[in-house]
Structures are given as structure tokens and as C-alpha cells.
Protein backbone atom coordinates (compact mmCIF):
# COMPACT_ATOMS: atom_id res chain seq x y z
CA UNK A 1 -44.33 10.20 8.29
CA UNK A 2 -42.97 11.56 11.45
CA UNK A 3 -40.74 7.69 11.95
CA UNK A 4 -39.22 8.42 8.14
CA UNK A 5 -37.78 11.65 8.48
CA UNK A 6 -36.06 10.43 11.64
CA UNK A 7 -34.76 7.52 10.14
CA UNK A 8 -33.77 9.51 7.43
CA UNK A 9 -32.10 12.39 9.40
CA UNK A 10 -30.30 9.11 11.54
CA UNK A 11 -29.16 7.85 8.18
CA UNK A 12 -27.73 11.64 6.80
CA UNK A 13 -25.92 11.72 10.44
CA UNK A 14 -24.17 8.82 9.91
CA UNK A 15 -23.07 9.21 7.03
CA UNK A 16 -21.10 12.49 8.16
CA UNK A 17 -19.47 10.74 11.15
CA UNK A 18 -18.51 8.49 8.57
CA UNK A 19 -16.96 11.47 6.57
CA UNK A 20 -15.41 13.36 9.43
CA UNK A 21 -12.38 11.62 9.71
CA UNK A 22 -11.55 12.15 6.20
CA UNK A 23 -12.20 15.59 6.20
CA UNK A 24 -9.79 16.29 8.81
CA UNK A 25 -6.99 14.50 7.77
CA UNK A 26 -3.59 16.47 7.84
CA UNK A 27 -0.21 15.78 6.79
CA UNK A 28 2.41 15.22 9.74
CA UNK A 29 5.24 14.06 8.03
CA UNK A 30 7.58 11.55 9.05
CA UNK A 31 6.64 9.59 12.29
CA UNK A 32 8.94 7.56 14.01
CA UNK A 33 12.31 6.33 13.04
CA UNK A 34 12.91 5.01 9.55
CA UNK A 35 14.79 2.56 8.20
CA UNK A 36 16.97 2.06 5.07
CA UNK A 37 15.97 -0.27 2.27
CA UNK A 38 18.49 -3.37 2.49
CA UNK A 39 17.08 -5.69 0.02
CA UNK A 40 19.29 -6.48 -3.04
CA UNK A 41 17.44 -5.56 -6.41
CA UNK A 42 15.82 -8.19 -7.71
CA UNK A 43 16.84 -7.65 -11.44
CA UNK A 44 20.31 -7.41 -10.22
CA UNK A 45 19.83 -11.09 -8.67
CA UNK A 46 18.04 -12.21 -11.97
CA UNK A 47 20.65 -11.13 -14.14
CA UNK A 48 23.54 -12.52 -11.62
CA UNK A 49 21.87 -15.72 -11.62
CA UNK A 50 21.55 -15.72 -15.48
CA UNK A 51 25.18 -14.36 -16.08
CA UNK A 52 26.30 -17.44 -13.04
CA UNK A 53 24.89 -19.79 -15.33
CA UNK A 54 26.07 -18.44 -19.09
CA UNK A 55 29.57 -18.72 -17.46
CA UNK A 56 28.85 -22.34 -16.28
CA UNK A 57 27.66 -23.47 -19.64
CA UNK A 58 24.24 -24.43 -17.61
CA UNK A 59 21.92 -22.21 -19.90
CA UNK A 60 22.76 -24.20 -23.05
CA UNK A 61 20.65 -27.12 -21.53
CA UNK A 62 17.65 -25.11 -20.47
């Protein structure tokens, strides 16, 4: 009996070490230097595409 409640007091002990971490989290804000987005929306593309082809008469044949 004496080998289960040590393998079961092992097992509850990990368990918090696996909780600790969370429990401490904090917020520190920003770290490091960010950058600006400089993608081009992708509906905007989509719909420049699609307008590039109404104008060329290229969307009648698809």
C-alpha cells in the first residue's frame, strides 16, 4: 500500500508542475519591434482580377 500512495503523490506532483506555468502567466505587452501589415487584401485582388477580366471581355468565355 505504502508503493501506491507514492506513486500516487508522484503522479498529483506532476501534474502541478505541469500547471505552474499556466498559473503564472502575466501579460507584458508588446515585445520587440513590430511590423506593419503590407499584404494587399485579398478580396481587393479577387475583385481586380474579376473587374481586369469583365473589361477584357475574358469572363464571357468562362
Amino acid at each position: 500500500m505504502k508503493r501506491a500512495s507514492k506513486r500516487f503523490f508522484l503522479l498529483i506532483l506532476c501534474f502541478f508542475c505541469l500547471l505552474e506555468p499556466v498559473g503564472h502567466a502575466k501579460n507584458i505587452g508588446h515585445y520587440g519591434q513590430t511590423f506593419p501589415v503590407k499584404e494587399e487584401d485579398i478580396r481587393k485582388v479577387i475583385m481586380n482580377k474579376l473587374y481586369a477580366l469583365q473589361q477584357s471581355g475574358d469572363l464571357e468565355h468562362v
